[in-house]
Every structure is written in C-alpha cells, then in structure tokens.
N, C-alpha and C. Protein backbone atom coordinates (compact mmCIF):
# COMPACT_ATOMS: atom_id res chain seq x y z
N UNK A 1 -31.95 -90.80 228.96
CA UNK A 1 -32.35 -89.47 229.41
C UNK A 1 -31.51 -88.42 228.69
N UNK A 2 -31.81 -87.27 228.23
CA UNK A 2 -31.77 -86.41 227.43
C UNK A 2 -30.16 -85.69 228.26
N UNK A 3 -29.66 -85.20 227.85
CA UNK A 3 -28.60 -84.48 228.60
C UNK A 3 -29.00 -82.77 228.80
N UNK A 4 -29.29 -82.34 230.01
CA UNK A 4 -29.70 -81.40 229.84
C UNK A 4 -28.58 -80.36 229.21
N UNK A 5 -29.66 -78.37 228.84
CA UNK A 5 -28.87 -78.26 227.90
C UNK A 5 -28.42 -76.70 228.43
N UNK A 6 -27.27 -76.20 228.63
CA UNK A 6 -26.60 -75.21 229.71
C UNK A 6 -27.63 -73.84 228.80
N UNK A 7 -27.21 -72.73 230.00
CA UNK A 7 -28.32 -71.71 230.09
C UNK A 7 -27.87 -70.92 228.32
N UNK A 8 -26.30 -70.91 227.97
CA UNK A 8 -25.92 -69.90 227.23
C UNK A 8 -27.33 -70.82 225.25
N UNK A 9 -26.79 -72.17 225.96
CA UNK A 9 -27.97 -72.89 224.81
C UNK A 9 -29.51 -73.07 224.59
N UNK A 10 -30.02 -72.58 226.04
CA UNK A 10 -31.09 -72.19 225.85
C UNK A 10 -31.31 -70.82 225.45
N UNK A 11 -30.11 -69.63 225.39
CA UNK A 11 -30.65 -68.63 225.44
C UNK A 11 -30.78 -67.98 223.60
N UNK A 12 -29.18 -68.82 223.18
CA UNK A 12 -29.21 -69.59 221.71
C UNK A 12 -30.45 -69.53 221.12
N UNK A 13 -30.91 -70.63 221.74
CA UNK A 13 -32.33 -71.25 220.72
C UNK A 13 -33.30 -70.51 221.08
N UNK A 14 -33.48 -69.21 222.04
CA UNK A 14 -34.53 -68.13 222.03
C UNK A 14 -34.32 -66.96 221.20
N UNK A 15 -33.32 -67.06 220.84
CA UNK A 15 -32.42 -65.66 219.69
C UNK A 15 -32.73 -66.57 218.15
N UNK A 16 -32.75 -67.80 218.26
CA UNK A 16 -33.03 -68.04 217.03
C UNK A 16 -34.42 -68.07 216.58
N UNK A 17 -35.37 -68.22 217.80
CA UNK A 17 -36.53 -68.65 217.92
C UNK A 17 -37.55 -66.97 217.80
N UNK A 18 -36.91 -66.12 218.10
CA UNK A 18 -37.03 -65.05 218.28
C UNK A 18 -36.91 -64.48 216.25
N UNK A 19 -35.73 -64.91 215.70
CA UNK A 19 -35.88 -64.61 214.40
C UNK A 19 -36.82 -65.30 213.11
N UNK A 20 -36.94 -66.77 213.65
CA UNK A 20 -37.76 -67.84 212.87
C UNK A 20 -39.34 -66.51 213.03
N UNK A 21 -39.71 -66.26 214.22
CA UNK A 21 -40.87 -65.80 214.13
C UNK A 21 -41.45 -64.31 213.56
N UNK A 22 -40.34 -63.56 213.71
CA UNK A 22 -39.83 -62.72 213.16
C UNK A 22 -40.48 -62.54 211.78
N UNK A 23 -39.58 -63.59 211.18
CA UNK A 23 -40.05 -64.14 209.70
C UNK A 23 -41.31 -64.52 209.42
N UNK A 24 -41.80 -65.30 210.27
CA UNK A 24 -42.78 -66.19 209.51
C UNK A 24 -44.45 -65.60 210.46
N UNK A 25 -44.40 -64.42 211.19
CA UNK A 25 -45.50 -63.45 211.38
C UNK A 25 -45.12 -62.00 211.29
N UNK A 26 -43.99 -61.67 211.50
CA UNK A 26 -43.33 -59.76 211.19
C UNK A 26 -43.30 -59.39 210.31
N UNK A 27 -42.66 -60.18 209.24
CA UNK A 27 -41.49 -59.69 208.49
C UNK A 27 -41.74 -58.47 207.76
N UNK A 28 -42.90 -58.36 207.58
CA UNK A 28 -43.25 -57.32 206.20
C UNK A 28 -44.28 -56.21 206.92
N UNK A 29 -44.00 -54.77 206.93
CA UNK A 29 -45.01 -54.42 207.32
C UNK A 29 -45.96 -53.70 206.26
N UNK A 30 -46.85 -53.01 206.96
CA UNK A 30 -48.27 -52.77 206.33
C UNK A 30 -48.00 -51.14 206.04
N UNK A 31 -48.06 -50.76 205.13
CA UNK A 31 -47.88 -48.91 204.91
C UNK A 31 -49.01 -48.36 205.75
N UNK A 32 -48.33 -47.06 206.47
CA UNK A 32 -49.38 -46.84 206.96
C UNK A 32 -49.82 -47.15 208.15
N UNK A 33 -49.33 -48.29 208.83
CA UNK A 33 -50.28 -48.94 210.12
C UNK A 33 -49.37 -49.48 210.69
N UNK A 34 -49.90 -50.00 211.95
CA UNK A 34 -48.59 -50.40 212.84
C UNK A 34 -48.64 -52.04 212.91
N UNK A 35 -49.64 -52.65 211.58
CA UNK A 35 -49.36 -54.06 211.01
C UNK A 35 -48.24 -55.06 210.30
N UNK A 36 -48.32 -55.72 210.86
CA UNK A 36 -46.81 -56.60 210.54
C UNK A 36 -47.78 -57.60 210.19
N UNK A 37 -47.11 -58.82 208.83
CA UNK A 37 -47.10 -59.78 208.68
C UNK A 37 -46.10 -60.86 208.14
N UNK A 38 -46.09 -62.06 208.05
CA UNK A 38 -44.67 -62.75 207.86
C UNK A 38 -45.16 -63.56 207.13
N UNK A 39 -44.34 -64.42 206.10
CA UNK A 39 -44.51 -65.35 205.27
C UNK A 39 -45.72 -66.37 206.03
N UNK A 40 -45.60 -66.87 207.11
CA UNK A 40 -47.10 -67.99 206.89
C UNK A 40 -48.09 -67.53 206.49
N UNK A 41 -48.68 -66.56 206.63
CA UNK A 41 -50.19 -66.04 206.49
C UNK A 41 -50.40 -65.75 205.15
N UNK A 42 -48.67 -65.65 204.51
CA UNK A 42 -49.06 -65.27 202.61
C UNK A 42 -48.66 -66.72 202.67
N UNK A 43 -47.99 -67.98 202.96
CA UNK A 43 -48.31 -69.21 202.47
C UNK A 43 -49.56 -70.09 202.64
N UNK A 44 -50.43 -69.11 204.09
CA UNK A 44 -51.27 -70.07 204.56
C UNK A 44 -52.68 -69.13 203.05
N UNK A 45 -52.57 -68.65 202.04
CA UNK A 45 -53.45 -68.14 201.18
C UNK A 45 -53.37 -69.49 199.93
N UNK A 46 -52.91 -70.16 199.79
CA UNK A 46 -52.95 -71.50 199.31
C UNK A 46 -54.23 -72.19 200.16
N UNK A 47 -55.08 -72.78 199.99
CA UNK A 47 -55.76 -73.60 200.68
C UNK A 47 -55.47 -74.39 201.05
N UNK A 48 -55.89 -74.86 202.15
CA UNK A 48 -55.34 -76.25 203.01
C UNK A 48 -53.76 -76.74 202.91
N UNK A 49 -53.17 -77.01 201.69
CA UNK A 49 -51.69 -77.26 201.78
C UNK A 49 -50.68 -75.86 202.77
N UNK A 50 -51.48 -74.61 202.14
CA UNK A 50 -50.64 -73.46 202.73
C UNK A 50 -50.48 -73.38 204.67
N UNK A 51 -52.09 -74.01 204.60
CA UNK A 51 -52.58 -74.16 206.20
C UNK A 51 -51.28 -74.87 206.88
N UNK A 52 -51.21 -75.84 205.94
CA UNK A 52 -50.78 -77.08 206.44
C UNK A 52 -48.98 -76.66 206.55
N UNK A 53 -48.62 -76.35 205.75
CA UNK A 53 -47.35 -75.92 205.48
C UNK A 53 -46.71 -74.91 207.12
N UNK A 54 -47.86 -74.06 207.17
CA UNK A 54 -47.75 -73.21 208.61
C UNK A 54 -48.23 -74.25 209.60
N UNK A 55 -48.46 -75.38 209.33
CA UNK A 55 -48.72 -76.08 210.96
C UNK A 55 -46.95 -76.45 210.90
N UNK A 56 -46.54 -77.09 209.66
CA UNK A 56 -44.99 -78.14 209.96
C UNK A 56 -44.08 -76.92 210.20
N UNK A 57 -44.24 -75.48 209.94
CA UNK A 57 -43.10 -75.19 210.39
C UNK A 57 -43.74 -74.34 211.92
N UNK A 58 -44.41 -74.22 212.69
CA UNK A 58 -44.92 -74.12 213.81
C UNK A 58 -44.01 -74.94 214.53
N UNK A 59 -43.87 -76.44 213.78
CA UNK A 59 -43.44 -77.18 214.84
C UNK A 59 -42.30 -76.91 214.92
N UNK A 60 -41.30 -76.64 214.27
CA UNK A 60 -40.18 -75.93 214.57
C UNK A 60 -39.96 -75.07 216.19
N UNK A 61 -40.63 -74.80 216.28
CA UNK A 61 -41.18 -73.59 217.50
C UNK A 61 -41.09 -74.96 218.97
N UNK A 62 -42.05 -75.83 218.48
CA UNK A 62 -42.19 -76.77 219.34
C UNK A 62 -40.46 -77.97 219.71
N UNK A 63 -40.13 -78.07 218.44
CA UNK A 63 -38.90 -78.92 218.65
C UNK A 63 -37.90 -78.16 219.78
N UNK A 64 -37.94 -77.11 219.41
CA UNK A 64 -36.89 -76.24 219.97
C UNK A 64 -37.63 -76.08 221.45
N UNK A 65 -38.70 -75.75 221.80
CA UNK A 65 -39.22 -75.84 223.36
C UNK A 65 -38.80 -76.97 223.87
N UNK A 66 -38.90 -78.16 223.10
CA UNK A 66 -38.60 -79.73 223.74
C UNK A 66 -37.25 -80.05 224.01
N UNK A 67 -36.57 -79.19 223.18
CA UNK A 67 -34.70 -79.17 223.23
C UNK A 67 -33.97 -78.76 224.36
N UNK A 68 -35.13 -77.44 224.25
CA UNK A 68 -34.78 -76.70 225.78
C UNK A 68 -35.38 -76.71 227.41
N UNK A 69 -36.03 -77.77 227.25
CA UNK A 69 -36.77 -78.44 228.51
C UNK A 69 -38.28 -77.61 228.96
N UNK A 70 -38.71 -77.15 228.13
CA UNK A 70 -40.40 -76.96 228.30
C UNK A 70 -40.67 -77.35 229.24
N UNK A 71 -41.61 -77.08 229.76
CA UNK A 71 -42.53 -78.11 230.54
C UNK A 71 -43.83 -78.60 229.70
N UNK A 72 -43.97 -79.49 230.16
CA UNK A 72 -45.48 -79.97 229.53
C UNK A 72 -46.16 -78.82 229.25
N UNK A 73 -46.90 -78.23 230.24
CA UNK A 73 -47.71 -77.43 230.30
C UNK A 73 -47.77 -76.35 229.13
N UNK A 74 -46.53 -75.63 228.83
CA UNK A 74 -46.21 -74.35 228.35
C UNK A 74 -45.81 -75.33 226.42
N UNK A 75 -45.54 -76.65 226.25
CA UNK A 75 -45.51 -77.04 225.36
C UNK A 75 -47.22 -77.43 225.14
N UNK A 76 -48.04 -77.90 226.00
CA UNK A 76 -49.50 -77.98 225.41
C UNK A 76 -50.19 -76.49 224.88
N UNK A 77 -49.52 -75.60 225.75
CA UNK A 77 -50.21 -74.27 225.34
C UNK A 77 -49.75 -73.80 223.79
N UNK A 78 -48.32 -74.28 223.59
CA UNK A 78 -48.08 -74.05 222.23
C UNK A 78 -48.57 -74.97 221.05
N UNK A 79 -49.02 -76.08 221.29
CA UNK A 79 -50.00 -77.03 220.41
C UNK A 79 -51.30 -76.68 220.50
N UNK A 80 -51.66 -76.01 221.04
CA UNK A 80 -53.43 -75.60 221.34
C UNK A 80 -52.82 -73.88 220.49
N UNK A 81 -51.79 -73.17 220.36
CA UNK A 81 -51.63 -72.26 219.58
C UNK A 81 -51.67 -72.43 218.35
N UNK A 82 -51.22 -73.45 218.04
CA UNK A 82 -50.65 -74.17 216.82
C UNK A 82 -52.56 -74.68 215.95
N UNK A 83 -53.18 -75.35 216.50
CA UNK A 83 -54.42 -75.72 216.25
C UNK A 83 -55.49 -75.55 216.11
N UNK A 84 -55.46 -74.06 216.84
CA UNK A 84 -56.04 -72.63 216.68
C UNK A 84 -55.94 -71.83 215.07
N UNK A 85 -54.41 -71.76 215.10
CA UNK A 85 -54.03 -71.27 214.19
C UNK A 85 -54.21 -72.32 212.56
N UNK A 86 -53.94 -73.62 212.65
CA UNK A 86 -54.31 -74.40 211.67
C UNK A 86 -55.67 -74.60 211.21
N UNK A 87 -56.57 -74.83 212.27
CA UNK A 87 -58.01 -74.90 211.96
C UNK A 87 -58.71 -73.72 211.35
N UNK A 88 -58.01 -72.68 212.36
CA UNK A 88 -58.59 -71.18 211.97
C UNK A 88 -58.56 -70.62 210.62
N UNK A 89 -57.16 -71.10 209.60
CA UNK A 89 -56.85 -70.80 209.09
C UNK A 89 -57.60 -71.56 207.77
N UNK A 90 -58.34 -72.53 208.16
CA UNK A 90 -58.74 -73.65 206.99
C UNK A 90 -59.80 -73.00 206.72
N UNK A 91 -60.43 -72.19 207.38
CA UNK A 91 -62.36 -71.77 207.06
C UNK A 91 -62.20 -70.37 205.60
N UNK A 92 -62.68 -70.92 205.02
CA UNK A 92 -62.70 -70.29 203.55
C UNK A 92 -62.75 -68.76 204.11
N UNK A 93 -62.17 -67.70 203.21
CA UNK A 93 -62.01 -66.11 203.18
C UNK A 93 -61.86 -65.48 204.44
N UNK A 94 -62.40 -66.11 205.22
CA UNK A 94 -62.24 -65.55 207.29
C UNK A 94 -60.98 -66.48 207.49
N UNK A 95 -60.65 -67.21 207.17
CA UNK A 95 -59.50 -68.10 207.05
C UNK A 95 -58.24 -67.18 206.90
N UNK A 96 -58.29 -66.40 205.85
CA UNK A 96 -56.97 -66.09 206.04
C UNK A 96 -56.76 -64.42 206.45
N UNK A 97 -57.73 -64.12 206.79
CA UNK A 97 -57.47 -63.09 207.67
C UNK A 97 -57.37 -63.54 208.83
N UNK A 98 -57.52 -64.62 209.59
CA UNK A 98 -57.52 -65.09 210.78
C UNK A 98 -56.01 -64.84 210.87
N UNK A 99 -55.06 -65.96 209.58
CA UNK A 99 -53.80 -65.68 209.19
C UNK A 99 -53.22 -65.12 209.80
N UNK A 100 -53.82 -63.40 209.28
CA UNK A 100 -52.87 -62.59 209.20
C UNK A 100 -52.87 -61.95 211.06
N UNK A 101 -54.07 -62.44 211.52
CA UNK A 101 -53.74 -61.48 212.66
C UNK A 101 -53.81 -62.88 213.62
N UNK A 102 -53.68 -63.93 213.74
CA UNK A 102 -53.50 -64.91 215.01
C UNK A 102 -51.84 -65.25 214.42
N UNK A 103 -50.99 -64.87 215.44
CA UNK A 103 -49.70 -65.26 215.20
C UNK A 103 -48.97 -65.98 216.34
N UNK A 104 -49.46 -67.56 215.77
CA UNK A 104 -49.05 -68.66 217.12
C UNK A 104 -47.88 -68.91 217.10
N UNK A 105 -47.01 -68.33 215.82
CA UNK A 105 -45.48 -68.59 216.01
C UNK A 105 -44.93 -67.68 217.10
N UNK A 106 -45.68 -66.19 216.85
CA UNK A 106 -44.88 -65.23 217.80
C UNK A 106 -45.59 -65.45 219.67
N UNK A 107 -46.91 -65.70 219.47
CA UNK A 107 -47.27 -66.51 220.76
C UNK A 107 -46.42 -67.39 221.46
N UNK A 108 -46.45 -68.03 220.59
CA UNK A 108 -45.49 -69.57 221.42
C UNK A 108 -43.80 -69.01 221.60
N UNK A 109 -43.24 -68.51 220.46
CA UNK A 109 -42.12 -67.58 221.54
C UNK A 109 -42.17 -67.15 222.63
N UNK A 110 -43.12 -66.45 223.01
CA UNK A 110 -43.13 -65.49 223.88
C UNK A 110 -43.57 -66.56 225.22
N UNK A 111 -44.57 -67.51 224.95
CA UNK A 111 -44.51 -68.44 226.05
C UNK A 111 -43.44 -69.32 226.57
N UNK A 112 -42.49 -69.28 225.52
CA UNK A 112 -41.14 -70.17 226.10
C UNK A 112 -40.09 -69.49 226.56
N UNK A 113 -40.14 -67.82 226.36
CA UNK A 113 -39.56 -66.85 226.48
C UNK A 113 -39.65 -66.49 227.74
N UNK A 114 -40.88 -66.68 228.42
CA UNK A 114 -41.09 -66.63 229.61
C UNK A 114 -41.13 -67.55 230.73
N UNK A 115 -41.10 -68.98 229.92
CA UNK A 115 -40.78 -69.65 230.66
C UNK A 115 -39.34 -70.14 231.02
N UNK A 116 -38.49 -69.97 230.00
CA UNK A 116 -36.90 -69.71 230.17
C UNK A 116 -36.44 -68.62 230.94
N UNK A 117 -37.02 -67.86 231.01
CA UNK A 117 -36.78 -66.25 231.48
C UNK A 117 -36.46 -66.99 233.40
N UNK A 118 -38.08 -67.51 233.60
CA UNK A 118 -38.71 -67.64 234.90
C UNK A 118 -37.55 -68.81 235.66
N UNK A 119 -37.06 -69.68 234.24
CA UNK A 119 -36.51 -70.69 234.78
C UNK A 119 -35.08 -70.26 234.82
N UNK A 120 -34.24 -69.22 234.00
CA UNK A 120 -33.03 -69.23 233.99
C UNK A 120 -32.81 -68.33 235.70
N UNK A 121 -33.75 -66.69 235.60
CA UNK A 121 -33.80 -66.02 236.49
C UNK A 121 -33.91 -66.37 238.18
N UNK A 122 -35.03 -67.41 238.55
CA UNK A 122 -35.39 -67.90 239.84
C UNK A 122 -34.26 -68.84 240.31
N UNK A 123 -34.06 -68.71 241.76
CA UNK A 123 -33.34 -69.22 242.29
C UNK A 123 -33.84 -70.35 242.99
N UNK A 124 -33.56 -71.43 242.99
CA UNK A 124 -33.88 -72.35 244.30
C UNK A 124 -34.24 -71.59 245.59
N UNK A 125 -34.65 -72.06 246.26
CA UNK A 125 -34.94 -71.46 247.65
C UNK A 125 -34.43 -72.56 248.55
N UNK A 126 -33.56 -72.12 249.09
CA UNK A 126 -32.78 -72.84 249.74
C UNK A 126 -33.90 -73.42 251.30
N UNK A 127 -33.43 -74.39 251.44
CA UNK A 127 -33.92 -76.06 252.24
C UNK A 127 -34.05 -75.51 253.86
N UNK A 128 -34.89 -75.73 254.58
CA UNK A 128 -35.09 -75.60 255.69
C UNK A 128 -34.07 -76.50 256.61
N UNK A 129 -33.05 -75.48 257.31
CA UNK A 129 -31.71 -76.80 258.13
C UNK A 129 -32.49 -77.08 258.75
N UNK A 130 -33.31 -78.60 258.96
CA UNK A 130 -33.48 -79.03 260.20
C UNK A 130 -32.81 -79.94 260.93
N UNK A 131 -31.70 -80.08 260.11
CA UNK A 131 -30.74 -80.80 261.30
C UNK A 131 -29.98 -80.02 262.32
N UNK A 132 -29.38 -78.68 261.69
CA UNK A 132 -29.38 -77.56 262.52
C UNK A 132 -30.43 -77.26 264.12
N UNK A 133 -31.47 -77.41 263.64
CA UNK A 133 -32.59 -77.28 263.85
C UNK A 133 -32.92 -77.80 265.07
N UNK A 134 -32.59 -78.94 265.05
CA UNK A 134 -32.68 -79.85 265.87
C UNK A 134 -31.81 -80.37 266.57
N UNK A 135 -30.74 -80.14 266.20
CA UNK A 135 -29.19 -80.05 267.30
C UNK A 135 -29.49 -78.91 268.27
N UNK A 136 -30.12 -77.99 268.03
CA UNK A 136 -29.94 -76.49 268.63
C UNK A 136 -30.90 -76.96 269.77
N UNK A 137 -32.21 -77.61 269.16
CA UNK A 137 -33.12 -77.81 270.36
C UNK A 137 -32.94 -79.10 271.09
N UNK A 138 -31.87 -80.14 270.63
CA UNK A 138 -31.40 -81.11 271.48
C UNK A 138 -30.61 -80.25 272.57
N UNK A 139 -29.95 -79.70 271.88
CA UNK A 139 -28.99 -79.06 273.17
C UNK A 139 -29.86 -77.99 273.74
N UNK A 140 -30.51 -77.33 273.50
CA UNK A 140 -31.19 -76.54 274.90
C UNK A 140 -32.01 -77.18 276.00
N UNK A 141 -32.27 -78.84 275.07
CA UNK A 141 -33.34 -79.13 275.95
C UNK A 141 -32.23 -80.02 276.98
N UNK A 142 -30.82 -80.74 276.55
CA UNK A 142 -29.74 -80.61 277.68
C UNK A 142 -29.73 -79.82 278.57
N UNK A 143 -29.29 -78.65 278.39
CA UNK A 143 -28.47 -77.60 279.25
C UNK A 143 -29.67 -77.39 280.19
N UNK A 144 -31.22 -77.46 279.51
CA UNK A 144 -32.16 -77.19 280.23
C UNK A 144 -32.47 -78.62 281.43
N UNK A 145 -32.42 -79.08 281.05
CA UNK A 145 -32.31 -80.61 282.21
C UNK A 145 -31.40 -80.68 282.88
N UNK A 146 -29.83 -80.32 282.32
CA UNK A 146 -28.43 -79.89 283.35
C UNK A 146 -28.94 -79.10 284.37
N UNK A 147 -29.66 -77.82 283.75
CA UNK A 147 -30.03 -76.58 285.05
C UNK A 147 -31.23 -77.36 285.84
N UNK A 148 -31.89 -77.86 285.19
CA UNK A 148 -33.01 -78.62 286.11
C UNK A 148 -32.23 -79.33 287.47
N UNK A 149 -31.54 -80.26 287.01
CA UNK A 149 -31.22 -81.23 287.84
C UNK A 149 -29.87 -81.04 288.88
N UNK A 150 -29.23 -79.59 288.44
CA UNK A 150 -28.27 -78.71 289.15
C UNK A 150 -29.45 -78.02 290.40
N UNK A 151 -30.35 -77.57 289.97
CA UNK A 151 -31.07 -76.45 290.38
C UNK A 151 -31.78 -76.82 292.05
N UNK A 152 -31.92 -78.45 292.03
CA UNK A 152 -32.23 -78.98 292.91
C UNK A 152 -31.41 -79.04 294.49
C-alpha cells in the first residue's frame, strides 16, 4: 500500500501541475485577444505523432493525480479529457483547431485542484457519541425506576 502523501506534497504537485499546464495550453498568447495557447496544440500540428505526443504528456497530469490520491472518479474524468482531446485532435484541419481551444491539460488541473481543495479544506464530521448516548439514557431510565419504586 502506497504511503500516503502529507498536505504540504499535495499542494507541491498542484503548483507544479499548475505550471506543466501553463506551458503546454497558455503559454503564448494571441495579439489582440484574450487567447492563450501552449506548446501541445503547436505539437499536436504534426499529424497523429503530434496527437500522440500530447496524449503521453497529458499523462503526466494523470501520474501526478495518482501520486496524490485522486479518486477514481475525478482520475476517469481526466482520461475521458485526455481522449477527447487525442481523438479530437486526429480529424484532419478541424483537428487542430480543436487543439487549440479544448485544453484537457488545463481541465484536468482544475479537476484535481478541486478535488484537493475539497479534500485538504473539509473536515471530518465528527461521530455520533452513542455511547454517551446511551449511558445518559441508561441512567435516566434508573433514577426513573428509583423514583418509580420510591414513589410507591
């Protein structure tokens, strides 16, 4: 079993995760417009290898969710980002404008971003005493049978 990994290291690998994407959908913007794009979408202009090149470092995105205890769930949503973005990206000339504006690297940040957020922030909710609980109503239901059986 994995050793889990303290909050200051998850918050680490969201600052790094935060710059990887940065790069590889921001980096460069568009004159003029309030468009950003990042190296995959000019590697994914190669055919199919370029595609492909932006699926292996996607997974990057994914290793690091798995490092930091994902849940299933929020790691399937980032492989269904990821597959979106690979397939999308394979269809000739709509292909790579898809590229430039589906950005499953900065998606899938933001889904682990929130799920670290949800998980570092929330507190347990502390346990219903019912042993408390039930001492309190053992003993009333005493004192209440004492007065009963006094009362007579």
């Amino acid at each position: 079993m994995a050793t889990p990994i303290s909050r200051e290291d998850k918050q680490a690998a969201l600052a790094r995760l935060e710059r990887f994407s940065r790069m590889a959908d921001n980096a460069i913007g568009i004159p003029f417009t309030r468009f950003r794009i990042g190296f995959e979408p000019i590697i994914g202009l190669v055919p199919v290898l370029g595609d492909l090149a932006g699926l292996l470092m996607s997974l990057y995105v994914l290793l690091e969710a798995q490092r930091a205890g994902a849940s299933t769930r929020v790691k399937l949503q980032m492989v269904r980002n990821m597959l979106i973005d690979f397939f999308g990206g394979l269809i000739p000339v709509i292909g790579d404008a898809f590229d430039f504006a589906w950005k499953a690297n900065a998606r899938n940040v933001q889904l682990l971003r929130e799920h670290l957020e949800t998980e570092l922030n929330v507190q347990k909710k502390p346990a219903f005493p019912w042993k408390q609980f039930l001492l309190i109503i053992a003993i009333l239901s005493v004192v209440t049978a004492l007065i009963g059986v006094f009362a007579l």
